[in-house]
PDB file of N, CA and C in Angstrom:
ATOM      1  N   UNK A   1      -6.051  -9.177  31.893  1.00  0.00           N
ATOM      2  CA  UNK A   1      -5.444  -8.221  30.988  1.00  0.00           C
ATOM      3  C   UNK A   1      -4.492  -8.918  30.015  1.00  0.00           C
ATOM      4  N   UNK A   2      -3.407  -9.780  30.709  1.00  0.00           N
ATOM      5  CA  UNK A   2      -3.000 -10.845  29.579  1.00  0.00           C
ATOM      6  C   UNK A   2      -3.320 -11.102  28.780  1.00  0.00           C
ATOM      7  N   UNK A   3      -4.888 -12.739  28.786  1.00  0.00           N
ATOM      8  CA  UNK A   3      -5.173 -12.672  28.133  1.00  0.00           C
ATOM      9  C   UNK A   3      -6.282 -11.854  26.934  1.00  0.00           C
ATOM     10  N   UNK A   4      -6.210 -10.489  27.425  1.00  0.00           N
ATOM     11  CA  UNK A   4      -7.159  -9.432  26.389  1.00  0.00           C
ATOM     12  C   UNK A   4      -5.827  -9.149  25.740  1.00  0.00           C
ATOM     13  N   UNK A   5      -4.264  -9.082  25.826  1.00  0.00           N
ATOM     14  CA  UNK A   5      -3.475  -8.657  25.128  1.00  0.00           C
ATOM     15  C   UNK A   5      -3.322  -9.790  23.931  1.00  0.00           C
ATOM     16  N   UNK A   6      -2.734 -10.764  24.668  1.00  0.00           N
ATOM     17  CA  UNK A   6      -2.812 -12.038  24.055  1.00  0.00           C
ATOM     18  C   UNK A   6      -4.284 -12.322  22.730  1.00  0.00           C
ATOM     19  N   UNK A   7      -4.940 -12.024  22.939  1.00  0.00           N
ATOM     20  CA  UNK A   7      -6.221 -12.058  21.872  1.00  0.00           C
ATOM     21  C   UNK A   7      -6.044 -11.000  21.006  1.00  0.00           C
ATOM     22  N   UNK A   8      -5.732  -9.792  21.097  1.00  0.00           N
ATOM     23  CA  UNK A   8      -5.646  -8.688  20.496  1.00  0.00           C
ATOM     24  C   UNK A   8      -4.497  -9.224  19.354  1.00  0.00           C
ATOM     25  N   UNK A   9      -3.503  -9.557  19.647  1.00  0.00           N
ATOM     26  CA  UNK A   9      -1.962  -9.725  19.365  1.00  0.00           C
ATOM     27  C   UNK A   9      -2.353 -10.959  18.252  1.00  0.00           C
ATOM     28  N   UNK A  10      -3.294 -12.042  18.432  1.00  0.00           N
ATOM     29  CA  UNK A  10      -3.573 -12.892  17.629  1.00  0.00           C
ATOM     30  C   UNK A  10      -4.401 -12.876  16.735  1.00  0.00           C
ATOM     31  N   UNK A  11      -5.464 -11.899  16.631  1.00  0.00           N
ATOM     32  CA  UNK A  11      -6.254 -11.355  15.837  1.00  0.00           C
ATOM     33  C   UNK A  11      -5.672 -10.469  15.239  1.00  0.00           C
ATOM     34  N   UNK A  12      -4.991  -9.967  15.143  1.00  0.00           N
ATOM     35  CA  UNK A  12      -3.840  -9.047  14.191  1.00  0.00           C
ATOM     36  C   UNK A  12      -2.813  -9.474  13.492  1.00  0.00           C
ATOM     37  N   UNK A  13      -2.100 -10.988  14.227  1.00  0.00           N
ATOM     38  CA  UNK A  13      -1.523 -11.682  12.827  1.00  0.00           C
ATOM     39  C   UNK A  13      -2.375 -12.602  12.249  1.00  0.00           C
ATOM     40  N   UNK A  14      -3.722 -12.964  12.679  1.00  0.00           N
ATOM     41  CA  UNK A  14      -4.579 -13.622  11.458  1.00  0.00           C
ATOM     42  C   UNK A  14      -5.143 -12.734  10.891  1.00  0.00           C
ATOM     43  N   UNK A  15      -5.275 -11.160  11.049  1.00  0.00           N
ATOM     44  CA  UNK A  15      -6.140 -10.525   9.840  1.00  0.00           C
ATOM     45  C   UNK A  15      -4.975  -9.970   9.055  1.00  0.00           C
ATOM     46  N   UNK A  16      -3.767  -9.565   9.348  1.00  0.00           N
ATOM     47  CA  UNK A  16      -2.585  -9.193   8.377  1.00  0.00           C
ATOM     48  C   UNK A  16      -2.145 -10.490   7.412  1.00  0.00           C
ATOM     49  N   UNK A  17      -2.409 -12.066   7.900  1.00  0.00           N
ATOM     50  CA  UNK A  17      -2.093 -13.069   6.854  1.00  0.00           C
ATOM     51  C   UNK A  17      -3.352 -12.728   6.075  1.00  0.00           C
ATOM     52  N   UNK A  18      -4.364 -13.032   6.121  1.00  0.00           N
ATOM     53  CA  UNK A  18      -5.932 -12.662   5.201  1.00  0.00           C
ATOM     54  C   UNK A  18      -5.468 -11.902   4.472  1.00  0.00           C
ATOM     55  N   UNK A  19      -4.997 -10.159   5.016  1.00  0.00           N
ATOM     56  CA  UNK A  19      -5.247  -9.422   3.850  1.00  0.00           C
ATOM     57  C   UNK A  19      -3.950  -9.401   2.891  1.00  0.00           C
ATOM     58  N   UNK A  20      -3.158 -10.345   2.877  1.00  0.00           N
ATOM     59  CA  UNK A  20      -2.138 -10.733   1.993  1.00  0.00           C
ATOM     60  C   UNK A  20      -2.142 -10.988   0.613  1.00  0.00           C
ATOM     61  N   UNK A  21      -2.117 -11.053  -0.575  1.00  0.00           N
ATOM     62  CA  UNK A  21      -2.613 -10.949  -1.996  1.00  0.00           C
ATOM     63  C   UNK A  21      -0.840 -12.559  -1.738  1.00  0.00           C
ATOM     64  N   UNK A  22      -1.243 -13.263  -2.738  1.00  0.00           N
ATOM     65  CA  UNK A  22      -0.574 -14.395  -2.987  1.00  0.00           C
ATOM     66  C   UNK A  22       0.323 -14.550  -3.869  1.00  0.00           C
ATOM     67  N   UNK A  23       1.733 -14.452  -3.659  1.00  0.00           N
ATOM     68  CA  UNK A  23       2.305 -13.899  -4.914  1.00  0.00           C
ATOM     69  C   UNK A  23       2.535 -15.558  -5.545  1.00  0.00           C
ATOM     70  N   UNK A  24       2.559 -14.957  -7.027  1.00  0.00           N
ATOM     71  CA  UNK A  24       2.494 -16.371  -7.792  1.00  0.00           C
ATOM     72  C   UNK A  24       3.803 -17.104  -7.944  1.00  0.00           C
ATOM     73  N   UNK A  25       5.018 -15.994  -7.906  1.00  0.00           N
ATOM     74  CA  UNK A  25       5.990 -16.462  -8.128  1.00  0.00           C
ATOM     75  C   UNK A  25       6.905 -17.139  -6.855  1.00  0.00           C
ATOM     76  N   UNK A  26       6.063 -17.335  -5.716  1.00  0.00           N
ATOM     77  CA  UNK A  26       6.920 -17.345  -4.261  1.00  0.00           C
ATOM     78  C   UNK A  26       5.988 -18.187  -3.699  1.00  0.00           C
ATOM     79  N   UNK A  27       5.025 -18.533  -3.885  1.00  0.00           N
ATOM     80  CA  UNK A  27       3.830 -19.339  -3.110  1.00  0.00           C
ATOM     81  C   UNK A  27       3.838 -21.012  -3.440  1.00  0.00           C
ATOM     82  N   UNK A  28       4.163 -21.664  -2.245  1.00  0.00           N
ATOM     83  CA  UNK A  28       4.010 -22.720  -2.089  1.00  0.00           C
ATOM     84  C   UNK A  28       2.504 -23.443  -2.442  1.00  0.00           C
ATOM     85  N   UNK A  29       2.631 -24.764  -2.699  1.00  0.00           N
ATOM     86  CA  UNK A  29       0.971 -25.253  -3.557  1.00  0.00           C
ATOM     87  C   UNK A  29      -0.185 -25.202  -2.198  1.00  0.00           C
ATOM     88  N   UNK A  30       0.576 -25.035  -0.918  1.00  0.00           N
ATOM     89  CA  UNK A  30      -0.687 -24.419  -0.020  1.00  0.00           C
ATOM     90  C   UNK A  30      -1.189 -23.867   0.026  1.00  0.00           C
ATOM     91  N   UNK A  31      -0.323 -22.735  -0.610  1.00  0.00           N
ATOM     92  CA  UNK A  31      -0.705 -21.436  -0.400  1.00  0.00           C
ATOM     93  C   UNK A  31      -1.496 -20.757  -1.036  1.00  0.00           C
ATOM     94  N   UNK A  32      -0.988 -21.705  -2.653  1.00  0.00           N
ATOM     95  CA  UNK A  32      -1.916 -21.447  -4.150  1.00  0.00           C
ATOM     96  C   UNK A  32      -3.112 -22.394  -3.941  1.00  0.00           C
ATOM     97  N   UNK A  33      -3.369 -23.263  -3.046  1.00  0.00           N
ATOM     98  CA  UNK A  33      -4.415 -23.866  -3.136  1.00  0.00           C
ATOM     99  C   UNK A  33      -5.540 -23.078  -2.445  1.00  0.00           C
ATOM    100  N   UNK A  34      -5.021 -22.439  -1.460  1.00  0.00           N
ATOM    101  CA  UNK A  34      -5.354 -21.505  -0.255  1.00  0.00           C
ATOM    102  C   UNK A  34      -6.493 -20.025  -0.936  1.00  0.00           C
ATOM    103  N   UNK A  35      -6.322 -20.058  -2.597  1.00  0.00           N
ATOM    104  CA  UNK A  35      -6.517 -18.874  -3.035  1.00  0.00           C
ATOM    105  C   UNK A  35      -8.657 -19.547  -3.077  1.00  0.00           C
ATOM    106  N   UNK A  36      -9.409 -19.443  -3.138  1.00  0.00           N
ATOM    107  CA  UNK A  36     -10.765 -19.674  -3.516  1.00  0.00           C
ATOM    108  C   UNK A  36     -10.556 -19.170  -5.294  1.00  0.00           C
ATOM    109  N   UNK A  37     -10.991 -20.655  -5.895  1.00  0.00           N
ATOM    110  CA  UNK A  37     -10.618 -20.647  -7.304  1.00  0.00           C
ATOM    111  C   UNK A  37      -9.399 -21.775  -7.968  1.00  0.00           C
ATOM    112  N   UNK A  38      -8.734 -21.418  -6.768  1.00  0.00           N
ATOM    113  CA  UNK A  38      -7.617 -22.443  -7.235  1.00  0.00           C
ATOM    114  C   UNK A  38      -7.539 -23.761  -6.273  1.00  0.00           C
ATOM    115  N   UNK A  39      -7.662 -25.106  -6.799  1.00  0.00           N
ATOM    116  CA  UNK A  39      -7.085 -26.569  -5.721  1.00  0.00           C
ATOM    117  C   UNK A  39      -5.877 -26.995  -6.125  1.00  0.00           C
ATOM    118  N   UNK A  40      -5.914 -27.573  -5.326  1.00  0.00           N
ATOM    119  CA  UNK A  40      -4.438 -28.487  -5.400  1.00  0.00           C
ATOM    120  C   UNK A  40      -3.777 -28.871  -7.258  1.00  0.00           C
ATOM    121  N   UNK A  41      -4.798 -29.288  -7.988  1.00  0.00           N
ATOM    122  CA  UNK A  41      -4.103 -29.931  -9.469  1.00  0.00           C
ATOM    123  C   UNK A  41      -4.096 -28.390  -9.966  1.00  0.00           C
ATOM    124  N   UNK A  42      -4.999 -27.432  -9.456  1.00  0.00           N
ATOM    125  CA  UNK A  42      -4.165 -26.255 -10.353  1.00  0.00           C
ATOM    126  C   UNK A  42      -3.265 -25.274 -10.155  1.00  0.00           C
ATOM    127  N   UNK A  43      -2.912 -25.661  -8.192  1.00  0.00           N
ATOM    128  CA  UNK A  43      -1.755 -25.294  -8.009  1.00  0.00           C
ATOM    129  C   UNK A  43      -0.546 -25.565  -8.152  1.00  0.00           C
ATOM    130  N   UNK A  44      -0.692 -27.289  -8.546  1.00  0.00           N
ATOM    131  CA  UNK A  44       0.193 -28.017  -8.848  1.00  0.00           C
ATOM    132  C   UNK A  44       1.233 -27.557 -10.677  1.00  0.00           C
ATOM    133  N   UNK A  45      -0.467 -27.023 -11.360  1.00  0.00           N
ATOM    134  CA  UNK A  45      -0.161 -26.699 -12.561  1.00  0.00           C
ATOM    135  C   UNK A  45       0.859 -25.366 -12.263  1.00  0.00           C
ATOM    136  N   UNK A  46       0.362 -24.563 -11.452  1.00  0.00           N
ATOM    137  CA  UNK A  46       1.140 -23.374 -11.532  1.00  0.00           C
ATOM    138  C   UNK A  46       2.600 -23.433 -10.938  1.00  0.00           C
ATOM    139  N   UNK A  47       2.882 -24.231 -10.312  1.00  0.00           N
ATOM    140  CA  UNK A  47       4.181 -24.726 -10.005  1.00  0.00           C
ATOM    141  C   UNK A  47       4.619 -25.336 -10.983  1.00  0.00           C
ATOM    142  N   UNK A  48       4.205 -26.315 -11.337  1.00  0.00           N
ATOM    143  CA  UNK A  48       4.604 -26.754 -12.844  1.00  0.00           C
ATOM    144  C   UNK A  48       5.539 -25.929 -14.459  1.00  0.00           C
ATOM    145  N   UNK A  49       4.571 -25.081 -13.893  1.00  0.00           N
ATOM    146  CA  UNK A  49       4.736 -23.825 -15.463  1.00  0.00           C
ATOM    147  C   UNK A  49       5.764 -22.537 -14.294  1.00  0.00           C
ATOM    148  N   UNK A  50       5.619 -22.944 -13.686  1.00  0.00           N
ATOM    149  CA  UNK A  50       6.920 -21.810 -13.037  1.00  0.00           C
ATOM    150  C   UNK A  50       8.096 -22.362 -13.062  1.00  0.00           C
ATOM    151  N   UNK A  51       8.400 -23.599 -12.614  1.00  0.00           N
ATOM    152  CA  UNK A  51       9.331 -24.477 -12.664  1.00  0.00           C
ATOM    153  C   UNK A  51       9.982 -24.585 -14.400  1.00  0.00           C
ATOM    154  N   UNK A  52       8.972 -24.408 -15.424  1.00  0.00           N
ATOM    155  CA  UNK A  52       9.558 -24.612 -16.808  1.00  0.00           C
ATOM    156  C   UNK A  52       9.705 -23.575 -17.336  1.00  0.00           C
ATOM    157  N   UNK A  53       9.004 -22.782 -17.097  1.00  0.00           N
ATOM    158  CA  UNK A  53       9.322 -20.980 -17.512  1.00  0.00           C
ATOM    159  C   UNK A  53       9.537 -19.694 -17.157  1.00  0.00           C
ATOM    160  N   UNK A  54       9.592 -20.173 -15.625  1.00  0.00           N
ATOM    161  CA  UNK A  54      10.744 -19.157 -14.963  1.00  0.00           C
ATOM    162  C   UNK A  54       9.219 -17.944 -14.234  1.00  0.00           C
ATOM    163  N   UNK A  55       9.656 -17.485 -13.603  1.00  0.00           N
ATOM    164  CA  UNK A  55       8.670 -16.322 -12.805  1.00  0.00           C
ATOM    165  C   UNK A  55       7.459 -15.671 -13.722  1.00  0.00           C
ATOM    166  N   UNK A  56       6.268 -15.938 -13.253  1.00  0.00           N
ATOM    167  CA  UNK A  56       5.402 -15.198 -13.638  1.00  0.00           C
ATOM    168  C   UNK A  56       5.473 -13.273 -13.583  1.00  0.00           C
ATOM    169  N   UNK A  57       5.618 -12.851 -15.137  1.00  0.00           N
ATOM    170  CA  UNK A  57       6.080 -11.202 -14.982  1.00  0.00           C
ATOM    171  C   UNK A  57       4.519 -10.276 -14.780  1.00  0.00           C
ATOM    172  N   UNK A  58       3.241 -11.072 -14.770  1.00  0.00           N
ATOM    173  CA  UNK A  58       1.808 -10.602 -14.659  1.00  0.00           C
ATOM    174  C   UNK A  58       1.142 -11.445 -13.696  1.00  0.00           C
ATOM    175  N   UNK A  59       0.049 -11.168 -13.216  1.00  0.00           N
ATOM    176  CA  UNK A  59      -1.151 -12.536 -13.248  1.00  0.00           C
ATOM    177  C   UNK A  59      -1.559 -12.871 -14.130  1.00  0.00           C
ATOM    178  N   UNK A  60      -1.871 -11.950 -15.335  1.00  0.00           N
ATOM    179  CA  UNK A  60      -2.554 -12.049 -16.616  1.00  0.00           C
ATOM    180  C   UNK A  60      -1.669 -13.582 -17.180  1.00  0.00           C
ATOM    181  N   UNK A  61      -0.323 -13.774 -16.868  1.00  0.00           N
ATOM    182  CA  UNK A  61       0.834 -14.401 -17.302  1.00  0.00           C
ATOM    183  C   UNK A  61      -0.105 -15.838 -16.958  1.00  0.00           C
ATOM    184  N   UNK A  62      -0.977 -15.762 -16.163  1.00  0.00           N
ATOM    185  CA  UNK A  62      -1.759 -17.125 -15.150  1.00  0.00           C
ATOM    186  C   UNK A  62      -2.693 -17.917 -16.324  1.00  0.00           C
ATOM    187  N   UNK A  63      -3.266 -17.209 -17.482  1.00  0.00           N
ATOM    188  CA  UNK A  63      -3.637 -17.773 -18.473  1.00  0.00           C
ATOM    189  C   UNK A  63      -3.098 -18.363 -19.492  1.00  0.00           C
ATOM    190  N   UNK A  64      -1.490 -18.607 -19.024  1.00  0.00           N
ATOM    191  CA  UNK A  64      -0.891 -19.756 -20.222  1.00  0.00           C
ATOM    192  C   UNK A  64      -0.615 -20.770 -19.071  1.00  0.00           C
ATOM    193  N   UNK A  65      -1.361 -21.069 -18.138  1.00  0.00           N
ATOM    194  CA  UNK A  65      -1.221 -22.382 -17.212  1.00  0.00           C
ATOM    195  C   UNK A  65      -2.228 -23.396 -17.709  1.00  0.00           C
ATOM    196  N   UNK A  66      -2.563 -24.593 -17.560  1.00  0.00           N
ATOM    197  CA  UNK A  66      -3.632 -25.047 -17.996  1.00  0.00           C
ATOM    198  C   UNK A  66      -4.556 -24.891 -17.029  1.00  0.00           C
ATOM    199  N   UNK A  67      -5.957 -24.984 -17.720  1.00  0.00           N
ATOM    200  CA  UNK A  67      -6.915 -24.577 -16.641  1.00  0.00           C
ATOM    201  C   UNK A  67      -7.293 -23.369 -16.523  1.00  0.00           C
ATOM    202  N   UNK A  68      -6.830 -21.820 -16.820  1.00  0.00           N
ATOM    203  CA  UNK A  68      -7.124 -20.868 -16.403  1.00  0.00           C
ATOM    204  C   UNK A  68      -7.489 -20.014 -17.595  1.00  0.00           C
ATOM    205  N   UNK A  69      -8.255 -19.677 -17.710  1.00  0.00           N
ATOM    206  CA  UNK A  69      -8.138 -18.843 -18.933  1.00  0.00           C
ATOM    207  C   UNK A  69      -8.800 -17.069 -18.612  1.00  0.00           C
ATOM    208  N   UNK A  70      -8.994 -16.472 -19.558  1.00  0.00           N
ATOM    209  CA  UNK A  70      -9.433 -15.010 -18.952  1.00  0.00           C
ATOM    210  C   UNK A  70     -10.436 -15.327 -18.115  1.00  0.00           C
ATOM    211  N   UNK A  71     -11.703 -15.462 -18.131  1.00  0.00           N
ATOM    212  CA  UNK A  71     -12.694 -15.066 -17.207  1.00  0.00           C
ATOM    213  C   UNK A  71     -12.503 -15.553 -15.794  1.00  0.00           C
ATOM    214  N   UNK A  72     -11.460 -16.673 -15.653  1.00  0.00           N
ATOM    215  CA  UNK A  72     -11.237 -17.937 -14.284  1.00  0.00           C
ATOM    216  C   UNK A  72      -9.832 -16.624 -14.053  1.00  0.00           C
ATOM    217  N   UNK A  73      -9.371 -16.152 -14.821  1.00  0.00           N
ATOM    218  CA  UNK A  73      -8.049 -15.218 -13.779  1.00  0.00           C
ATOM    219  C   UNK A  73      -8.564 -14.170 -13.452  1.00  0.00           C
ATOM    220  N   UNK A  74      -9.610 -13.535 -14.331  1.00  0.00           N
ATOM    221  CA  UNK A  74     -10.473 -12.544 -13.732  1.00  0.00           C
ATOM    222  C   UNK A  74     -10.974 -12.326 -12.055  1.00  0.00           C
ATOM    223  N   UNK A  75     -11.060 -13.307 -11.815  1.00  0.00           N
ATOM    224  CA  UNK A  75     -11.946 -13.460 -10.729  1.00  0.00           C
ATOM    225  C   UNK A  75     -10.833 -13.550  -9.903  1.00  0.00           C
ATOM    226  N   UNK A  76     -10.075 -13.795  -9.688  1.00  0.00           N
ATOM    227  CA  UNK A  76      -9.055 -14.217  -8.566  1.00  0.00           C
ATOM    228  C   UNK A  76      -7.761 -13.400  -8.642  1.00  0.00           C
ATOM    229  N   UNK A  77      -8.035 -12.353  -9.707  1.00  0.00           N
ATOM    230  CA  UNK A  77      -6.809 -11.566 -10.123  1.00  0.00           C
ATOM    231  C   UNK A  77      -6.544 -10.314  -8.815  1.00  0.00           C
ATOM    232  N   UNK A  78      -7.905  -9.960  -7.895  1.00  0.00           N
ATOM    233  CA  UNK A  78      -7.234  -9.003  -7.341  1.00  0.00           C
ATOM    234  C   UNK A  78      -6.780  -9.971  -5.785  1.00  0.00           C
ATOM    235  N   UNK A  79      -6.423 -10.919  -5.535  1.00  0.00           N
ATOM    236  CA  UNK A  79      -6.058 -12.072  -4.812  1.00  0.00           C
ATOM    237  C   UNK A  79      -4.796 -12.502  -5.062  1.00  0.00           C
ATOM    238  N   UNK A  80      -3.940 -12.361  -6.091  1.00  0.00           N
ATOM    239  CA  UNK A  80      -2.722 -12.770  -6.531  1.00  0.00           C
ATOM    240  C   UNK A  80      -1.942 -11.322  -6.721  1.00  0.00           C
ATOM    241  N   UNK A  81      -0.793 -11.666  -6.713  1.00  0.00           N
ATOM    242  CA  UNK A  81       0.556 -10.912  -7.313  1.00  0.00           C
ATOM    243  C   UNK A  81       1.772 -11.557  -7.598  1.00  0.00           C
ATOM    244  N   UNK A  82       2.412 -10.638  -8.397  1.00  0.00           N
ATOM    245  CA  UNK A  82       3.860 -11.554  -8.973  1.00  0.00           C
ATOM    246  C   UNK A  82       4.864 -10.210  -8.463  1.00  0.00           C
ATOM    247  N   UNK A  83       4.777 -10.085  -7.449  1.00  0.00           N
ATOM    248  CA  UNK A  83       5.917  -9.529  -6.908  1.00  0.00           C
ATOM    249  C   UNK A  83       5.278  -8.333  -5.518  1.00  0.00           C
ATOM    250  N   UNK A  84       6.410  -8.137  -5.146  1.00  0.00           N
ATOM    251  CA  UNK A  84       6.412  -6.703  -4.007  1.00  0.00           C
ATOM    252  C   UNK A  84       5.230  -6.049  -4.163  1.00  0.00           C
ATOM    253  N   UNK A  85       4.263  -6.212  -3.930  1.00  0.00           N
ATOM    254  CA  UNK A  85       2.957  -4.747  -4.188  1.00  0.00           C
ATOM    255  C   UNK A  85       2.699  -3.774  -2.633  1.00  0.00           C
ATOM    256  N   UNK A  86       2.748  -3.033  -2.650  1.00  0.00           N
ATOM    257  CA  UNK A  86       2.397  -2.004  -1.657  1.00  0.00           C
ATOM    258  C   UNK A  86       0.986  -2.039  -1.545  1.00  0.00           C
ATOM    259  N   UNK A  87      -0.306  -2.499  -2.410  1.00  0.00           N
ATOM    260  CA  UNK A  87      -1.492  -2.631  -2.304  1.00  0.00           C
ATOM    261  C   UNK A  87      -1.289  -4.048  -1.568  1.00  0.00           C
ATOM    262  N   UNK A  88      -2.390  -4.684  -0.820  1.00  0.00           N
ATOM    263  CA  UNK A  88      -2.702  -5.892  -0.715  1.00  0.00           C
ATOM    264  C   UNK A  88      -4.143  -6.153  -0.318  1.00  0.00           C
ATOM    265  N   UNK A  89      -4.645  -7.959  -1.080  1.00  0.00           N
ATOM    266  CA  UNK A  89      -5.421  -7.444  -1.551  1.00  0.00           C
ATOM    267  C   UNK A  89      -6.304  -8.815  -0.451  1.00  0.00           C
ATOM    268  N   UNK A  90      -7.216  -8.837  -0.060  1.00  0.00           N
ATOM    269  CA  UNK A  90      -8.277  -9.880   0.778  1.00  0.00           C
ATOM    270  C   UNK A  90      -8.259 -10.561   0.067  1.00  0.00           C
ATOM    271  N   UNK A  91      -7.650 -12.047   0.999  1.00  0.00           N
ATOM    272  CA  UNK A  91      -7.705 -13.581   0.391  1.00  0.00           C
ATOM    273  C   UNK A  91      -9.033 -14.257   0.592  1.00  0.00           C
ATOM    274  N   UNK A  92     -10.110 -15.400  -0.103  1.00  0.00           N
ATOM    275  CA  UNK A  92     -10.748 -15.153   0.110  1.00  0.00           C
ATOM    276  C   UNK A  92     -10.806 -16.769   1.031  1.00  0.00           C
ATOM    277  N   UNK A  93     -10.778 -17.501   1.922  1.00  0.00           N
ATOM    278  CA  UNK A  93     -10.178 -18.776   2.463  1.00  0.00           C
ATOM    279  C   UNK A  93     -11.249 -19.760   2.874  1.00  0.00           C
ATOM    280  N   UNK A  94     -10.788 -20.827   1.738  1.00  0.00           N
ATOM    281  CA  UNK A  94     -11.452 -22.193   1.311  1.00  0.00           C
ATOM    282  C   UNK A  94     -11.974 -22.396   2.674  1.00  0.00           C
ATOM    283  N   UNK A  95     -13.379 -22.989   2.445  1.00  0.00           N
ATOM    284  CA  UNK A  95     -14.315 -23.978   3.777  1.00  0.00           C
ATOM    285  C   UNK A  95     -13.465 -25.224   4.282  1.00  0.00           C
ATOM    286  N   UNK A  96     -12.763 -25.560   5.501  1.00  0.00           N
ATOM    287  CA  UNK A  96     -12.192 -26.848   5.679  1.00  0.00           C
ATOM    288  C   UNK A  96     -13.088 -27.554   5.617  1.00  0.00           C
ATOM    289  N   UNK A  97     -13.578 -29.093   5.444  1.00  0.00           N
ATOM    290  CA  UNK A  97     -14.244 -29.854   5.495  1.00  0.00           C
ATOM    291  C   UNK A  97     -13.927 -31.034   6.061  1.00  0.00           C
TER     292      UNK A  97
END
């Protein structure tokens, strides 16, 4: 019975991290790498451009990073947020290799 609690209890904080949407303005380059769409040099970018211009106020805001432009934020836009959302949205999580 333990361990059926114990399994239950751990499958519920790995599907509540999943369905987490990534906020842009608070996310470490793991975390932004973590998104499917984004690696490491373009999480690096987005730290970059946060660091020089202060909090992203959109995602849309994600197309003055280099690298991203409309159709590439399109795709990964319901995966991100720039703040508090009461929606959240399924991450979609890179193949380890």
């Amino acid at each position: 019975m333990k361990k059926l609690l114990l399994g239950l209890c751990t499958y519920l904080i790995l599907t509540s991290a999943a369905l987490a949407a990534v906020n842009l303005n608070t996310a470490t380059k793991e975390e932004l790498d973590g998104v499917n769409g984004i690696g490491p040099v373009k999480a690096q970018a987005i730290l970059d451009h946060r660091k020089k211009n202060g909090p992203f106020k959109s995602v849309d805001d994600l197309q003055n990073v280099k690298g991203f432009g409309n159709k590439s934020v399109g795709k990964i836009r319901s995966e991100l947020t720039v703040g508090s959302s009461k929606s959240k949205a399924k991450i979609s999580k890179k193949a380890v290799h």
